[in-house]
PDBML (XML) file of the C-alpha atoms, coordinates in Angstrom:
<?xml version="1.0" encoding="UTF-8" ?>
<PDBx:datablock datablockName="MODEL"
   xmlns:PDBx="http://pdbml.pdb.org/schema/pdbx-v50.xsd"
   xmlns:xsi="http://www.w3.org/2001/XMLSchema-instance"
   xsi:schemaLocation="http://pdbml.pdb.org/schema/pdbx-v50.xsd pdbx-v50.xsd">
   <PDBx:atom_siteCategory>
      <PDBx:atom_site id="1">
         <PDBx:B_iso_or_equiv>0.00</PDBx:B_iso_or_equiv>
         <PDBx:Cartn_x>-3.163</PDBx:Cartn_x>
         <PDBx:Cartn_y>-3.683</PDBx:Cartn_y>
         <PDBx:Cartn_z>-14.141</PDBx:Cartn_z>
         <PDBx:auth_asym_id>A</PDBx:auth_asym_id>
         <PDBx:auth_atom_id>CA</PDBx:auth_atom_id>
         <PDBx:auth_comp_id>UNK</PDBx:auth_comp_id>
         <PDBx:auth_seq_id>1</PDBx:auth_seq_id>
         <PDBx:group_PDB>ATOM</PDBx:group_PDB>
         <PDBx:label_alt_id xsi:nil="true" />
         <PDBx:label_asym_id>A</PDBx:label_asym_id>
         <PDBx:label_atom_id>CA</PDBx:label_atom_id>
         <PDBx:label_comp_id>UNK</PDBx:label_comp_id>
         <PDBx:label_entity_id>1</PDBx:label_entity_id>
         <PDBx:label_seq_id>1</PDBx:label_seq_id>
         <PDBx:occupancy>1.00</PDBx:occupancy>
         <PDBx:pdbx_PDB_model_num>1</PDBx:pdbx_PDB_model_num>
         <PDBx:type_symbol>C</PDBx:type_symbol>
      </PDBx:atom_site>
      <PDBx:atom_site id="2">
         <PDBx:B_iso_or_equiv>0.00</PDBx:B_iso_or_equiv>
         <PDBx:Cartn_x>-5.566</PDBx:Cartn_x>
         <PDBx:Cartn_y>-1.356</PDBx:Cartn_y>
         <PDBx:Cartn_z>-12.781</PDBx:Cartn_z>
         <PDBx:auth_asym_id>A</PDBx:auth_asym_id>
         <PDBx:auth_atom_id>CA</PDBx:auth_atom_id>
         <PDBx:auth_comp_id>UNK</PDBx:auth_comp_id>
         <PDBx:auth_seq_id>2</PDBx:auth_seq_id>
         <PDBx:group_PDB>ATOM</PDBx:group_PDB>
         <PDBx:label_alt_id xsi:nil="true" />
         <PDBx:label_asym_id>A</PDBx:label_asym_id>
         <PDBx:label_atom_id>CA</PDBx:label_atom_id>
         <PDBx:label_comp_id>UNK</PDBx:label_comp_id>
         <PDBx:label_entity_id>1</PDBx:label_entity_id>
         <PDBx:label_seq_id>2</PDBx:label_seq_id>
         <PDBx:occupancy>1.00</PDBx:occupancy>
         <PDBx:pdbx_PDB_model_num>1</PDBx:pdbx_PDB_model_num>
         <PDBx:type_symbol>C</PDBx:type_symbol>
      </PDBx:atom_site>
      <PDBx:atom_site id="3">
         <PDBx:B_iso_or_equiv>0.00</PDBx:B_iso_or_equiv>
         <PDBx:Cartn_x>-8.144</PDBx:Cartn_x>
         <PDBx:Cartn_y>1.455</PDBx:Cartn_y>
         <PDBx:Cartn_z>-13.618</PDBx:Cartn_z>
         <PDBx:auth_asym_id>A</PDBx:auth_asym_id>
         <PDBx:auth_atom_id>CA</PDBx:auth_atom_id>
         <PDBx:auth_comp_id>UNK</PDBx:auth_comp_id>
         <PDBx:auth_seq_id>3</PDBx:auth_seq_id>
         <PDBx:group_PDB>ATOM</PDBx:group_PDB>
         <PDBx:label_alt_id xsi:nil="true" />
         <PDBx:label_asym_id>A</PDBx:label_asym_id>
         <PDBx:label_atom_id>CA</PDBx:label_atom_id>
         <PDBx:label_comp_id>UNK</PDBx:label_comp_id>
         <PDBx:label_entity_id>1</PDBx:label_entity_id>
         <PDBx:label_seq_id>3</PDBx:label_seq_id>
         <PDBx:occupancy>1.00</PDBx:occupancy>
         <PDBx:pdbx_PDB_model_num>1</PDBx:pdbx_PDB_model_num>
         <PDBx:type_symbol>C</PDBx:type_symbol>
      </PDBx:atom_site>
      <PDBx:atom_site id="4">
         <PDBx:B_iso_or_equiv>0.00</PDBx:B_iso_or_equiv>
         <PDBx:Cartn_x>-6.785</PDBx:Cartn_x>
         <PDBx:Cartn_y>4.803</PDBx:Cartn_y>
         <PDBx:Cartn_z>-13.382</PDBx:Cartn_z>
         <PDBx:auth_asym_id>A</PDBx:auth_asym_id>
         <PDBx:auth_atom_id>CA</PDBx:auth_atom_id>
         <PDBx:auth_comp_id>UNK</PDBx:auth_comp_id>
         <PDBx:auth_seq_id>4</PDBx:auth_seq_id>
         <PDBx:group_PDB>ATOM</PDBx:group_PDB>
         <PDBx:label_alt_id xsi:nil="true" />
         <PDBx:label_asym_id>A</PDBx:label_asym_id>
         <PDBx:label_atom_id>CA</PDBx:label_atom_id>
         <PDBx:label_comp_id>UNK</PDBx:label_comp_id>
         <PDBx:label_entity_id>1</PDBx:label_entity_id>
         <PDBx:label_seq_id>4</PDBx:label_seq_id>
         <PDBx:occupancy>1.00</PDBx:occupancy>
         <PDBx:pdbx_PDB_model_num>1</PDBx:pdbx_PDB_model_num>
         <PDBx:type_symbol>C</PDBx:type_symbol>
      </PDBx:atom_site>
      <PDBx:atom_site id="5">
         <PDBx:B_iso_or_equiv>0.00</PDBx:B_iso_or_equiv>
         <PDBx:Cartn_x>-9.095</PDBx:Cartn_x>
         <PDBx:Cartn_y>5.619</PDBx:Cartn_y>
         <PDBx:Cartn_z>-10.352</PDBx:Cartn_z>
         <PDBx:auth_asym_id>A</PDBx:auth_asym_id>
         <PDBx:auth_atom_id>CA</PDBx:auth_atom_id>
         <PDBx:auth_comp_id>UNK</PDBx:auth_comp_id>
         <PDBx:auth_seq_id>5</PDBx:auth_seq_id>
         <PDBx:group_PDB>ATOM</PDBx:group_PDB>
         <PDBx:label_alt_id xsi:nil="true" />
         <PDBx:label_asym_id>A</PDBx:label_asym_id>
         <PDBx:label_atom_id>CA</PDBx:label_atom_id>
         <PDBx:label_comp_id>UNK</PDBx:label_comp_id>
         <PDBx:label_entity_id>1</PDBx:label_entity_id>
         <PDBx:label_seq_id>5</PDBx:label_seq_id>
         <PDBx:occupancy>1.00</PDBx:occupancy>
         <PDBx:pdbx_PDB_model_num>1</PDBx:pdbx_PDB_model_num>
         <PDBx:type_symbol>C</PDBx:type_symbol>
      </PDBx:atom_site>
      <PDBx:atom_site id="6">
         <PDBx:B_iso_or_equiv>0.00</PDBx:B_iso_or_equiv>
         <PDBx:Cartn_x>-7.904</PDBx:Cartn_x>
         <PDBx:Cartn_y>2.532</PDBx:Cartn_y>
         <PDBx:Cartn_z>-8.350</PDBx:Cartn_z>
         <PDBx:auth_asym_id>A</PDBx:auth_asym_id>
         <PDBx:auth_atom_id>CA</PDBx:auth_atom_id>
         <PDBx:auth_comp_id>UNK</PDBx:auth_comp_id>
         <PDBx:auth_seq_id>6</PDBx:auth_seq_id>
         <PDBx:group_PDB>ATOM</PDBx:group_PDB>
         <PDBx:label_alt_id xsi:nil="true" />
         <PDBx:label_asym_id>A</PDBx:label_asym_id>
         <PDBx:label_atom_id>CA</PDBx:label_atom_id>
         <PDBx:label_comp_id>UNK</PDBx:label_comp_id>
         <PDBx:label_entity_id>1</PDBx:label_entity_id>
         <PDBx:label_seq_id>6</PDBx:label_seq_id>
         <PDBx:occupancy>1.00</PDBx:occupancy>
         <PDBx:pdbx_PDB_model_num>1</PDBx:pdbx_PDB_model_num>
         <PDBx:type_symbol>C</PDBx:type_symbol>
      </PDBx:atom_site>
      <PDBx:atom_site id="7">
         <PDBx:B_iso_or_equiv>0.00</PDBx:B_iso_or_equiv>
         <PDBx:Cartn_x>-4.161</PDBx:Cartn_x>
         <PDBx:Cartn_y>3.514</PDBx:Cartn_y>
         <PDBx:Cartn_z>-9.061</PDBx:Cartn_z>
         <PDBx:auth_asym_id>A</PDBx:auth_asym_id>
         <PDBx:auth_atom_id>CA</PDBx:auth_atom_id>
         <PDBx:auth_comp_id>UNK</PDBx:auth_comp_id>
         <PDBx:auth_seq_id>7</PDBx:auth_seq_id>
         <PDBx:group_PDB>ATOM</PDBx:group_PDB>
         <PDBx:label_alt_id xsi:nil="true" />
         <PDBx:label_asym_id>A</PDBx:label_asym_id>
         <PDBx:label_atom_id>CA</PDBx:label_atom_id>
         <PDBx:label_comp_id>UNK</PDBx:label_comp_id>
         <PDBx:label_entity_id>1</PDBx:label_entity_id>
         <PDBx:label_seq_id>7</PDBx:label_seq_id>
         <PDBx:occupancy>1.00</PDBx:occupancy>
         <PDBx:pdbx_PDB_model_num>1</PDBx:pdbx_PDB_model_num>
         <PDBx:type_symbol>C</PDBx:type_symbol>
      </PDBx:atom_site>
      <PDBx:atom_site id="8">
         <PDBx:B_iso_or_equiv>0.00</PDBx:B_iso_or_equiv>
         <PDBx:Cartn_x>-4.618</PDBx:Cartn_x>
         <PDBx:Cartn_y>7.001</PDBx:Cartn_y>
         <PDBx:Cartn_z>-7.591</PDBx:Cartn_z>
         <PDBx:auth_asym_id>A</PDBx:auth_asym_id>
         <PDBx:auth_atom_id>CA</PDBx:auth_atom_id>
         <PDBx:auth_comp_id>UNK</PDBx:auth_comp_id>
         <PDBx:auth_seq_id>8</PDBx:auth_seq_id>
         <PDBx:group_PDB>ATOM</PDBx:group_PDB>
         <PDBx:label_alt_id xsi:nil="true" />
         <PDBx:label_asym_id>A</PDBx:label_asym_id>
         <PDBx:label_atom_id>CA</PDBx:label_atom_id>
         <PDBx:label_comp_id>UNK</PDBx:label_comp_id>
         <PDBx:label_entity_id>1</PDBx:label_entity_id>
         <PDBx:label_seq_id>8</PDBx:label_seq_id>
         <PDBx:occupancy>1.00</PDBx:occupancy>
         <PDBx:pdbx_PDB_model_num>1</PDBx:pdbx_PDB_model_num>
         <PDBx:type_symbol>C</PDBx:type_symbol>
      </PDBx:atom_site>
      <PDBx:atom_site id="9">
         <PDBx:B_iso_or_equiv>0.00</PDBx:B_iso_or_equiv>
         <PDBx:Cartn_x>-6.525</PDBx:Cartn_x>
         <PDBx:Cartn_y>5.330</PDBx:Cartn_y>
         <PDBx:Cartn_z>-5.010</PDBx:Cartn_z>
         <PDBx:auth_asym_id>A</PDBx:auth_asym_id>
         <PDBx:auth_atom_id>CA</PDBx:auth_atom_id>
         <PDBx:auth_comp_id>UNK</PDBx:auth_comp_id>
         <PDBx:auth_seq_id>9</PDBx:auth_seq_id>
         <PDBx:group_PDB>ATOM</PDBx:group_PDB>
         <PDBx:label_alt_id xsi:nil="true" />
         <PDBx:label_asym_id>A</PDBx:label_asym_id>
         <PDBx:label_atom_id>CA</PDBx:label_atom_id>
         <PDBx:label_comp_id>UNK</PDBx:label_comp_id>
         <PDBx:label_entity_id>1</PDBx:label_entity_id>
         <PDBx:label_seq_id>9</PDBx:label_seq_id>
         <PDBx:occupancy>1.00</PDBx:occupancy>
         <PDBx:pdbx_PDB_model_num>1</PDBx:pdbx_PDB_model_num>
         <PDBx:type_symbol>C</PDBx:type_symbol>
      </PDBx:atom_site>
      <PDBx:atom_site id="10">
         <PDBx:B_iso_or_equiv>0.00</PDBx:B_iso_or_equiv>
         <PDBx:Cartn_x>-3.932</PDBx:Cartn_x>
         <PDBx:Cartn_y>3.797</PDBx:Cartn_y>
         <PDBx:Cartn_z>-4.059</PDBx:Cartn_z>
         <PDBx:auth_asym_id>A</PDBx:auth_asym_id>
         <PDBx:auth_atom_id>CA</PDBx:auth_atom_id>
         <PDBx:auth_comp_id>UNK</PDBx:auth_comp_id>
         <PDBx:auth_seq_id>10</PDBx:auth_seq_id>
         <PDBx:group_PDB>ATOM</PDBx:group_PDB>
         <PDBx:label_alt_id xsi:nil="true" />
         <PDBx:label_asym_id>A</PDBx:label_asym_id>
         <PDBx:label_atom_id>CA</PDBx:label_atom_id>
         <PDBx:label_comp_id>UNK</PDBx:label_comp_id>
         <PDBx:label_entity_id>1</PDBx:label_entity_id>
         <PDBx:label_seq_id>10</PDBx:label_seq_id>
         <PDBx:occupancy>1.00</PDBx:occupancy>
         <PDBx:pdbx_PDB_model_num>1</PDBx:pdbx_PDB_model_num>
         <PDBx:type_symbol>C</PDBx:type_symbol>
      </PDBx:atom_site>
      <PDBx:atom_site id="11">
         <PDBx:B_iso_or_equiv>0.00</PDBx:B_iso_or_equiv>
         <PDBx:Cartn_x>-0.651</PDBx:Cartn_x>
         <PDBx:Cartn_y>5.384</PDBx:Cartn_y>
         <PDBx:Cartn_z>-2.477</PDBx:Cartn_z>
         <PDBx:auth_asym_id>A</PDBx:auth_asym_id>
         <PDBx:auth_atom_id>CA</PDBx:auth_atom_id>
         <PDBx:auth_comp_id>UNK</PDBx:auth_comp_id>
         <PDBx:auth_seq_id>11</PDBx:auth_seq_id>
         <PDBx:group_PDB>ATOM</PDBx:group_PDB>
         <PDBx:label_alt_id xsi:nil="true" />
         <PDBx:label_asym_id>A</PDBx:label_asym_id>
         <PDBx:label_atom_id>CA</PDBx:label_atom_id>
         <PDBx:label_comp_id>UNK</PDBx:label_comp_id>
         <PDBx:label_entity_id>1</PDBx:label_entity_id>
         <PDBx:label_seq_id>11</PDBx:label_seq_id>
         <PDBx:occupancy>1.00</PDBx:occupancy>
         <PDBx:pdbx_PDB_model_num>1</PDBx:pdbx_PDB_model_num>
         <PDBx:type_symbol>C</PDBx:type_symbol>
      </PDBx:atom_site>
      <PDBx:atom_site id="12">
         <PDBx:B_iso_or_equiv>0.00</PDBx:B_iso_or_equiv>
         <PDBx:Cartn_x>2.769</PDBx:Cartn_x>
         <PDBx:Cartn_y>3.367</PDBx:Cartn_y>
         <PDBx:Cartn_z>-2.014</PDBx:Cartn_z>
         <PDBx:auth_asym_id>A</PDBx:auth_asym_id>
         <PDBx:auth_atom_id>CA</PDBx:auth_atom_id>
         <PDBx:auth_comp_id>UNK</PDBx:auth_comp_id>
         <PDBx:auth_seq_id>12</PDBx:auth_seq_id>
         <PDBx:group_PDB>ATOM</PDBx:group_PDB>
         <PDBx:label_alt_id xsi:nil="true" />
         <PDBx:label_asym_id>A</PDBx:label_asym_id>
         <PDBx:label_atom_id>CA</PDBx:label_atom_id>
         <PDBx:label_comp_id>UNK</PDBx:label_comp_id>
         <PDBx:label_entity_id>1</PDBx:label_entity_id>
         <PDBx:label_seq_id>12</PDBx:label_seq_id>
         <PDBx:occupancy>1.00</PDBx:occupancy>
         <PDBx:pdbx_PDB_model_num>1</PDBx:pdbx_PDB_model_num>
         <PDBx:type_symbol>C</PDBx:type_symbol>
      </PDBx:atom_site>
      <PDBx:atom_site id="13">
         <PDBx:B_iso_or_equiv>0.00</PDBx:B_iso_or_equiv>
         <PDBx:Cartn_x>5.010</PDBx:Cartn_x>
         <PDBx:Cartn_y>4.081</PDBx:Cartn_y>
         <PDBx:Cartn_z>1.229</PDBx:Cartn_z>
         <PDBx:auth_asym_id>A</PDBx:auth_asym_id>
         <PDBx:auth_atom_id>CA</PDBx:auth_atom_id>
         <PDBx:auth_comp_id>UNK</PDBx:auth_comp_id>
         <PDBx:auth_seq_id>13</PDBx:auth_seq_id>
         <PDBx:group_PDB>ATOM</PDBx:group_PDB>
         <PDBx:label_alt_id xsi:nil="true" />
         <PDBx:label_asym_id>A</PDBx:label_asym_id>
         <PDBx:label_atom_id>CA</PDBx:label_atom_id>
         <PDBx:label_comp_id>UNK</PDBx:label_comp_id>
         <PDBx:label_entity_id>1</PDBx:label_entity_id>
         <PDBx:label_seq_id>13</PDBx:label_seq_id>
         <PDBx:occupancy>1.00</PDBx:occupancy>
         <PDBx:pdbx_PDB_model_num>1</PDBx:pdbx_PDB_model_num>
         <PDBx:type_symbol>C</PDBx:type_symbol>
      </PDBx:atom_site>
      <PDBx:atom_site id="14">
         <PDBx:B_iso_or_equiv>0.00</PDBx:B_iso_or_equiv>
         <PDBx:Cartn_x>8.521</PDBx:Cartn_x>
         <PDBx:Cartn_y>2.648</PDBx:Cartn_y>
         <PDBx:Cartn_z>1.004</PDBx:Cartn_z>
         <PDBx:auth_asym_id>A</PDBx:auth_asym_id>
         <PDBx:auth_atom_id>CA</PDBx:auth_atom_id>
         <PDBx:auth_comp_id>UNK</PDBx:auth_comp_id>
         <PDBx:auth_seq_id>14</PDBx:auth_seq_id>
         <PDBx:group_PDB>ATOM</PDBx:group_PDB>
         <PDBx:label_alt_id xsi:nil="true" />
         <PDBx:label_asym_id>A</PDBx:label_asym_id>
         <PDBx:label_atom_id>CA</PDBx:label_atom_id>
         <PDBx:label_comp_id>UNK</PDBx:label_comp_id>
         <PDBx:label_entity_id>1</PDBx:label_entity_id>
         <PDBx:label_seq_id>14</PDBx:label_seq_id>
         <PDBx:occupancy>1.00</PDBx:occupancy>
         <PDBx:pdbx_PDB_model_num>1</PDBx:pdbx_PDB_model_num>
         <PDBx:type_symbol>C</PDBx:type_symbol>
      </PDBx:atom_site>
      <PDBx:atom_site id="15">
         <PDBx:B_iso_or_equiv>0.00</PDBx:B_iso_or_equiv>
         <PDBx:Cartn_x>11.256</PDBx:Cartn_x>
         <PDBx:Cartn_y>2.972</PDBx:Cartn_y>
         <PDBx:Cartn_z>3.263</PDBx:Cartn_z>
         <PDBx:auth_asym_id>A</PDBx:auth_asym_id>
         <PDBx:auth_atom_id>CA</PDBx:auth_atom_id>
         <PDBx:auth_comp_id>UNK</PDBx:auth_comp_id>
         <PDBx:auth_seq_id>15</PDBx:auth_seq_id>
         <PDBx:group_PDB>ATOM</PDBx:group_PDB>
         <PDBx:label_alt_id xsi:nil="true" />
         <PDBx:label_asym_id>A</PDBx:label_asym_id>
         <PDBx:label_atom_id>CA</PDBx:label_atom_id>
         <PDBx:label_comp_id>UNK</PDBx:label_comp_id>
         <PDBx:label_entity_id>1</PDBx:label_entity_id>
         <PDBx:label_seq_id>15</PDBx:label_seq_id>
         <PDBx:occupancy>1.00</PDBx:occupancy>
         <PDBx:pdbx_PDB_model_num>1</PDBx:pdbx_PDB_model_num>
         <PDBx:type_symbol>C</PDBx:type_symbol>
      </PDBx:atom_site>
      <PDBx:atom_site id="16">
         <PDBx:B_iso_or_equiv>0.00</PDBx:B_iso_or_equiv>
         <PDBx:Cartn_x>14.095</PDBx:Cartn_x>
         <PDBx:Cartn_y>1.690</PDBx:Cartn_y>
         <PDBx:Cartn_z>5.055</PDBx:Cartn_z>
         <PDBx:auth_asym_id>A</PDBx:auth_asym_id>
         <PDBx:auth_atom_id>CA</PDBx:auth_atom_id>
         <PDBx:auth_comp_id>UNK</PDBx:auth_comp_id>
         <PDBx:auth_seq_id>16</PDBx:auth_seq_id>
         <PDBx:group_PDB>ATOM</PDBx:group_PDB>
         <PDBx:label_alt_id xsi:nil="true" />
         <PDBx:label_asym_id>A</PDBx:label_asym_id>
         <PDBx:label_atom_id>CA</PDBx:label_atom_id>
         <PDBx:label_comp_id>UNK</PDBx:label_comp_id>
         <PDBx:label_entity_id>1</PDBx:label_entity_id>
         <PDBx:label_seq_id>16</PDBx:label_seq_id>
         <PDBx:occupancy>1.00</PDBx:occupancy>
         <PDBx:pdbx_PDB_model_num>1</PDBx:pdbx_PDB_model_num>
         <PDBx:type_symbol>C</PDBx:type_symbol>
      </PDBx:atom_site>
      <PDBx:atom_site id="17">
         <PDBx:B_iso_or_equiv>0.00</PDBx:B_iso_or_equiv>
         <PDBx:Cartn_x>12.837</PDBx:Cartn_x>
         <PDBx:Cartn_y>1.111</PDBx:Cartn_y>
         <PDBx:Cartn_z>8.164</PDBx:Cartn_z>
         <PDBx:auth_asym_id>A</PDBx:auth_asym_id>
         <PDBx:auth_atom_id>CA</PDBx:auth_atom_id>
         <PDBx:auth_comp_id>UNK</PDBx:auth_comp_id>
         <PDBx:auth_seq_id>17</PDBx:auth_seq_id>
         <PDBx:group_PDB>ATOM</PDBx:group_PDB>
         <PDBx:label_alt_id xsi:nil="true" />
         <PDBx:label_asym_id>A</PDBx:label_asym_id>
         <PDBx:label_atom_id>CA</PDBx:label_atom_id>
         <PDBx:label_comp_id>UNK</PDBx:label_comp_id>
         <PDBx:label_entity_id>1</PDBx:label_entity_id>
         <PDBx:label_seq_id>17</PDBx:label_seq_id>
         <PDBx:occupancy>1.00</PDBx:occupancy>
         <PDBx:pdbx_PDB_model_num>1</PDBx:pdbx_PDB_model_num>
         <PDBx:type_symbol>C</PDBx:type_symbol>
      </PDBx:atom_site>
      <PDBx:atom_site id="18">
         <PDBx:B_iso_or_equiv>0.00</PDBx:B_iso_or_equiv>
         <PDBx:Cartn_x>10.099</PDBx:Cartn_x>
         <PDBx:Cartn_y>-0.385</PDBx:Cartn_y>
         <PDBx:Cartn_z>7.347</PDBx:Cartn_z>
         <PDBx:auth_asym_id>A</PDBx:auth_asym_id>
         <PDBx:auth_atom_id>CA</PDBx:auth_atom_id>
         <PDBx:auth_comp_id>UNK</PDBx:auth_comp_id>
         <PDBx:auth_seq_id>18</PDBx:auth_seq_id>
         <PDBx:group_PDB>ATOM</PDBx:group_PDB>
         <PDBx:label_alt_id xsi:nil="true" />
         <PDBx:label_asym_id>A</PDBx:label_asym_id>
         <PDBx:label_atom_id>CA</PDBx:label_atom_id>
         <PDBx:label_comp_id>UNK</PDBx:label_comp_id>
         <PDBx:label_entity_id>1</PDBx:label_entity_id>
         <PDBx:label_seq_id>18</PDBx:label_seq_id>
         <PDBx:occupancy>1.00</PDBx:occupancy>
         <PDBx:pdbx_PDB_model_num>1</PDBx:pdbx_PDB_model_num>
         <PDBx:type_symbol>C</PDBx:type_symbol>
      </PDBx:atom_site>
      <PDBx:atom_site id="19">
         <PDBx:B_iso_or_equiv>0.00</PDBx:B_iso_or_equiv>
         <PDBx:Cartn_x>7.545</PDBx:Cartn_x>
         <PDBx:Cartn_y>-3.144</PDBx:Cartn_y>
         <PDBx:Cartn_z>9.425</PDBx:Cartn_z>
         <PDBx:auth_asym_id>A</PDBx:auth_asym_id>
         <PDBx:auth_atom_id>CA</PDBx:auth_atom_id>
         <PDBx:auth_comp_id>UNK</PDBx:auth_comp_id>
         <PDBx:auth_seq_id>19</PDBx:auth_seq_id>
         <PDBx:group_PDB>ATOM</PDBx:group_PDB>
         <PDBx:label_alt_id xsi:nil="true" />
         <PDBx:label_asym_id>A</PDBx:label_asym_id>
         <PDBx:label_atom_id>CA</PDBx:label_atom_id>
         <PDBx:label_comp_id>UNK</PDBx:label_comp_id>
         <PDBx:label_entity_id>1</PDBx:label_entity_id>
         <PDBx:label_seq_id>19</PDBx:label_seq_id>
         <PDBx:occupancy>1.00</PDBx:occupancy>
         <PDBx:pdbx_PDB_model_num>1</PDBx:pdbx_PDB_model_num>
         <PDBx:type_symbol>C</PDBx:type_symbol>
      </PDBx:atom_site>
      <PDBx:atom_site id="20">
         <PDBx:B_iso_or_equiv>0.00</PDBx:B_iso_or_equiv>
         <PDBx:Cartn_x>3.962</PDBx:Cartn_x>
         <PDBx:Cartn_y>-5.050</PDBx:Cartn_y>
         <PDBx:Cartn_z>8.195</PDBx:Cartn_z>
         <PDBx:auth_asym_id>A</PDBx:auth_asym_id>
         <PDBx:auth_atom_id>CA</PDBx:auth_atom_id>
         <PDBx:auth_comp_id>UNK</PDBx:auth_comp_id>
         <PDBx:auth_seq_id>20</PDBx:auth_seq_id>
         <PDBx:group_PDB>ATOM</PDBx:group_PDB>
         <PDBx:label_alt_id xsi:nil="true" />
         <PDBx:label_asym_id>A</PDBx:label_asym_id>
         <PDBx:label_atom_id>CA</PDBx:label_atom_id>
         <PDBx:label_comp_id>UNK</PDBx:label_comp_id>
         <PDBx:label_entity_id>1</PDBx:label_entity_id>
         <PDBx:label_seq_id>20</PDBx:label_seq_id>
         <PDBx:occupancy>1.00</PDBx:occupancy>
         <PDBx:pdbx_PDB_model_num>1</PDBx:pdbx_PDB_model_num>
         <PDBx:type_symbol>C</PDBx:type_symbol>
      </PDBx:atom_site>
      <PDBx:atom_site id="21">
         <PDBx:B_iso_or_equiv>0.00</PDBx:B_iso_or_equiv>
         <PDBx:Cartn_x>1.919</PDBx:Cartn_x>
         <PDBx:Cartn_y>-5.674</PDBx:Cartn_y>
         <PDBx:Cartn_z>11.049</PDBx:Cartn_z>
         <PDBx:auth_asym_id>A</PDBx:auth_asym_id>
         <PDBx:auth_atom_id>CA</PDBx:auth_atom_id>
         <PDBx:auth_comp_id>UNK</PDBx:auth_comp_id>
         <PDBx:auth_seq_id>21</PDBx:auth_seq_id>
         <PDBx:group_PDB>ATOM</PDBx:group_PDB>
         <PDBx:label_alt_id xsi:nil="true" />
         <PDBx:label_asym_id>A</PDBx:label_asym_id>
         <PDBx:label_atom_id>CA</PDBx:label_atom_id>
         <PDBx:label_comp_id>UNK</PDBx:label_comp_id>
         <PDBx:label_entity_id>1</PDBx:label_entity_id>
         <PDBx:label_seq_id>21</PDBx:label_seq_id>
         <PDBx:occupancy>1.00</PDBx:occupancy>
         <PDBx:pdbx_PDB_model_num>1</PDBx:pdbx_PDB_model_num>
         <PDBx:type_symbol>C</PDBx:type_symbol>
      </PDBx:atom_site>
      <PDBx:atom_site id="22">
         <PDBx:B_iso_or_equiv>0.00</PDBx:B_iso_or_equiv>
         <PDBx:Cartn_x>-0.785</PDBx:Cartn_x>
         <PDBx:Cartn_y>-8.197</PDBx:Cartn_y>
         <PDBx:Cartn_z>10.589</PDBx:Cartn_z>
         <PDBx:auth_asym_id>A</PDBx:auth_asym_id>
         <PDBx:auth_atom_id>CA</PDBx:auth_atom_id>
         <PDBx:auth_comp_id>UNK</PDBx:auth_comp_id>
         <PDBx:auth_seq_id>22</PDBx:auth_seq_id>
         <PDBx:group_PDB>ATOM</PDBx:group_PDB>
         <PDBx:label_alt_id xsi:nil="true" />
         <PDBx:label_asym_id>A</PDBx:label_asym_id>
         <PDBx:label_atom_id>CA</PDBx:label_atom_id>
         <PDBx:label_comp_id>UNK</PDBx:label_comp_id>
         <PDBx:label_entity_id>1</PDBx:label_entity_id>
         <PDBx:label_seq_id>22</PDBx:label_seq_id>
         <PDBx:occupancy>1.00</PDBx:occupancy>
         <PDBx:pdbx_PDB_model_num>1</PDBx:pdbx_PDB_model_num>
         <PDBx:type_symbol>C</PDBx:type_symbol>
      </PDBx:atom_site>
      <PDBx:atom_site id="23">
         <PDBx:B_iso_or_equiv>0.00</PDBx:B_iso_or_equiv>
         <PDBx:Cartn_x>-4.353</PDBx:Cartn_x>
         <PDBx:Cartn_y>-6.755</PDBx:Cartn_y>
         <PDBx:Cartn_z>12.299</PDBx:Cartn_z>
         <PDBx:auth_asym_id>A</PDBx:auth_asym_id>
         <PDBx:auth_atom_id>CA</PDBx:auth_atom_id>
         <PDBx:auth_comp_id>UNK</PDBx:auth_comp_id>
         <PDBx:auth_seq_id>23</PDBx:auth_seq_id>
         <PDBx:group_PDB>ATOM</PDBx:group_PDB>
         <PDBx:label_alt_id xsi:nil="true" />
         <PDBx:label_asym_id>A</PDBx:label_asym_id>
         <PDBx:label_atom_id>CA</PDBx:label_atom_id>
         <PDBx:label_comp_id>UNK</PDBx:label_comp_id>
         <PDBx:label_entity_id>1</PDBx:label_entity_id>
         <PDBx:label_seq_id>23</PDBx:label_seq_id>
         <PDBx:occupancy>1.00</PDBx:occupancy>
         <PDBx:pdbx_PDB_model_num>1</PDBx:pdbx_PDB_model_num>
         <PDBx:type_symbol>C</PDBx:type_symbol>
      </PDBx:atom_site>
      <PDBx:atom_site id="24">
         <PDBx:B_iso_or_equiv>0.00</PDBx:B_iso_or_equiv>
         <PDBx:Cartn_x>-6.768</PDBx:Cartn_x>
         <PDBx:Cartn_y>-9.111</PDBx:Cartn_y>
         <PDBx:Cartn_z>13.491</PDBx:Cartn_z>
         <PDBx:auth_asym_id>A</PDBx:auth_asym_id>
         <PDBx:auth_atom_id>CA</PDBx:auth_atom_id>
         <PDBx:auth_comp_id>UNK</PDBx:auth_comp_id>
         <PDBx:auth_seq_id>24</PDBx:auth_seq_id>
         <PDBx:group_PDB>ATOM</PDBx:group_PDB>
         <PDBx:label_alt_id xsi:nil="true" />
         <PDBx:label_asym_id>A</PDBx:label_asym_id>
         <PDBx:label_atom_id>CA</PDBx:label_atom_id>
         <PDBx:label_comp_id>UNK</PDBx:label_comp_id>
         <PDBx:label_entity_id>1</PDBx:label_entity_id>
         <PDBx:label_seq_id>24</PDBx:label_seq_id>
         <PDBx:occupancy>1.00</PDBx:occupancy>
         <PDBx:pdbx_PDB_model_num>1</PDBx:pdbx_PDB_model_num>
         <PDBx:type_symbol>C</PDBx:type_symbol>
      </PDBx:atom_site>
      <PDBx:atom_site id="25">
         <PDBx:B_iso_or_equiv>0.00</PDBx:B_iso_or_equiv>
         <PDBx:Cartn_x>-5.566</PDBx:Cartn_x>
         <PDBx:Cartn_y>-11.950</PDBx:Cartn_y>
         <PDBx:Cartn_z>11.726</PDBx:Cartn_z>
         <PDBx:auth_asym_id>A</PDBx:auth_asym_id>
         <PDBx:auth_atom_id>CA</PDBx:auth_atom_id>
         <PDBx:auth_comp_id>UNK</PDBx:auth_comp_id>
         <PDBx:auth_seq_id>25</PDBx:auth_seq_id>
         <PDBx:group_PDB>ATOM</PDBx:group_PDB>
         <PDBx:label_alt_id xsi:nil="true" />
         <PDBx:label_asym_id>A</PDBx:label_asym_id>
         <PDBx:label_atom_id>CA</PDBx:label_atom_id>
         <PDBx:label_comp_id>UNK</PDBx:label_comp_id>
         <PDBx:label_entity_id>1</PDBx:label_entity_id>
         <PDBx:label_seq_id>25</PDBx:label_seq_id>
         <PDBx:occupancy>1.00</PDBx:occupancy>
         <PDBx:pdbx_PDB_model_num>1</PDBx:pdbx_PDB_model_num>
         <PDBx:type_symbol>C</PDBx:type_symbol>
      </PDBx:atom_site>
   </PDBx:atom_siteCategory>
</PDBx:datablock>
């Protein structure tokens, strides 16, 4: 659960082909 202004704050991108790359771990 979250306020309103972070939830719009905070966009969710989904897809198939899809990869998480780990930054300056």
């Amino acid at each position: 659960t979250v306020s309103l202004e972070q939830l719009i704050d905070s966009p969710v991108l989904a897809g198939r082909w899809f990869r998480e790359i780990d930054l300056a771990p």
